[in-house]
Protein backbone atom coordinates (compact mmCIF):
# COMPACT_ATOMS: atom_id res chain seq x y z
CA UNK A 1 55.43 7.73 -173.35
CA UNK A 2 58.87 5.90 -173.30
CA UNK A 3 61.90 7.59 -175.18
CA UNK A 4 63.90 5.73 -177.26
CA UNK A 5 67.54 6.34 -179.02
CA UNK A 6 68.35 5.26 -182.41
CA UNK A 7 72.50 5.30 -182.86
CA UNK A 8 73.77 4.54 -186.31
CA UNK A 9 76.77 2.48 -186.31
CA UNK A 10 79.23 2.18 -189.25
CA UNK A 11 81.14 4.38 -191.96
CA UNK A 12 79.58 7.52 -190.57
CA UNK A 13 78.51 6.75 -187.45
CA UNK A 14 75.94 8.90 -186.00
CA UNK A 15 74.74 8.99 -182.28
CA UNK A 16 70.84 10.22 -181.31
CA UNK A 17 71.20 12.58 -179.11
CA UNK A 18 67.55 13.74 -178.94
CA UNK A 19 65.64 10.13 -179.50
CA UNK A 20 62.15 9.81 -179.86
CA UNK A 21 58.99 9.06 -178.22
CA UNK A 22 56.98 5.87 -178.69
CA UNK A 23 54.39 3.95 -177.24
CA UNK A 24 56.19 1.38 -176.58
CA UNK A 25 58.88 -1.39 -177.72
CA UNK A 26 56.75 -3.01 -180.54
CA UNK A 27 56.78 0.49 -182.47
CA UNK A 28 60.35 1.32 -181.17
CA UNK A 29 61.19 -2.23 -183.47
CA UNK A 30 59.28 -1.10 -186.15
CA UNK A 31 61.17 2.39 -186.05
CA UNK A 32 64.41 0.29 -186.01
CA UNK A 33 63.68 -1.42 -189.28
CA UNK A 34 62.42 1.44 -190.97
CA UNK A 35 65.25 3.29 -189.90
CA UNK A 36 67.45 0.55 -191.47
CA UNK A 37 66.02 0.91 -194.68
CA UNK A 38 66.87 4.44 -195.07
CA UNK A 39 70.53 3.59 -194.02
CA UNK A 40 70.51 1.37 -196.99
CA UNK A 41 69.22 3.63 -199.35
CA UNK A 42 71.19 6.61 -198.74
CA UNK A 43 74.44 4.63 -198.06
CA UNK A 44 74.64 3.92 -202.21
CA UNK A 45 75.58 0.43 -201.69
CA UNK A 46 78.62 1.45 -199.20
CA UNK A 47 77.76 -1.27 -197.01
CA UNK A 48 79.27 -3.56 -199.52
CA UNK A 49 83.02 -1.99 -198.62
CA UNK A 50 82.60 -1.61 -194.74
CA UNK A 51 82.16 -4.26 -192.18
CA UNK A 52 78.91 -3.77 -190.60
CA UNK A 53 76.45 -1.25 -190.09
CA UNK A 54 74.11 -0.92 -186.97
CA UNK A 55 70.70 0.42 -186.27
CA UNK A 56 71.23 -0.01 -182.35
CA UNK A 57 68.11 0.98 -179.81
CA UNK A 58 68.23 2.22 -176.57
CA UNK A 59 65.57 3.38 -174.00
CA UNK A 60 65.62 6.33 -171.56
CA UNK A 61 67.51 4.32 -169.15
CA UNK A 62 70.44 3.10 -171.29
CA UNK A 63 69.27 -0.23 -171.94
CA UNK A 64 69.78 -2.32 -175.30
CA UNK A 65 66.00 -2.87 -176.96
CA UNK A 66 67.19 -4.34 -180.22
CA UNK A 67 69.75 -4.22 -182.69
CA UNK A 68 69.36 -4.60 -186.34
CA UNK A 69 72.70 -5.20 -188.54
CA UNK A 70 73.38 -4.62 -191.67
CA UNK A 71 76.19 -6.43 -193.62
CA UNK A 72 77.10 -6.94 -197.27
CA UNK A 73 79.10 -9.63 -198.66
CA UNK A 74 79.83 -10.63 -202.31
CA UNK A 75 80.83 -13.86 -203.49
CA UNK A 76 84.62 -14.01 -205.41
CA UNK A 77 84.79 -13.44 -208.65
């Protein structure tokens, strides 16, 4: 099965340094997202004061799969 590495990029960043294994780039995506979602949640709306936050995906061999971004922005009062 193909490995796949899940960095977090932001306030915080935090590399994978042991990845996972998936079947295949379909579930690596659907890793990605859910992965997202728990950035969100545990970042306790910090997003809204930082620039962008990443969920980025790599495979065994270095290569971008997909990249999901997270960014906050607020209209002016």
């Amino acid at each position: 099965m193909p490995h796949y590495y899940f960095d977090v990029r932001g306030d915080g960043s935090a590399p994978d340094e042991v990845g996972i294994e998936l079947s295949g780039p379909i579930e690596a995506r659907a890793e990605a997202a859910r992965l997202a979602g728990e950035v969100l949640k545990e970042a306790d709306g910090a997003f809204w004061t930082t620039p962008e936050w990443q969920v980025h995906v790599t495979d065994e061999l270095g290569a971008t799969l997909c990249t999901v971004s997270i960014r906050g922005s607020m209209a002016r009062p």
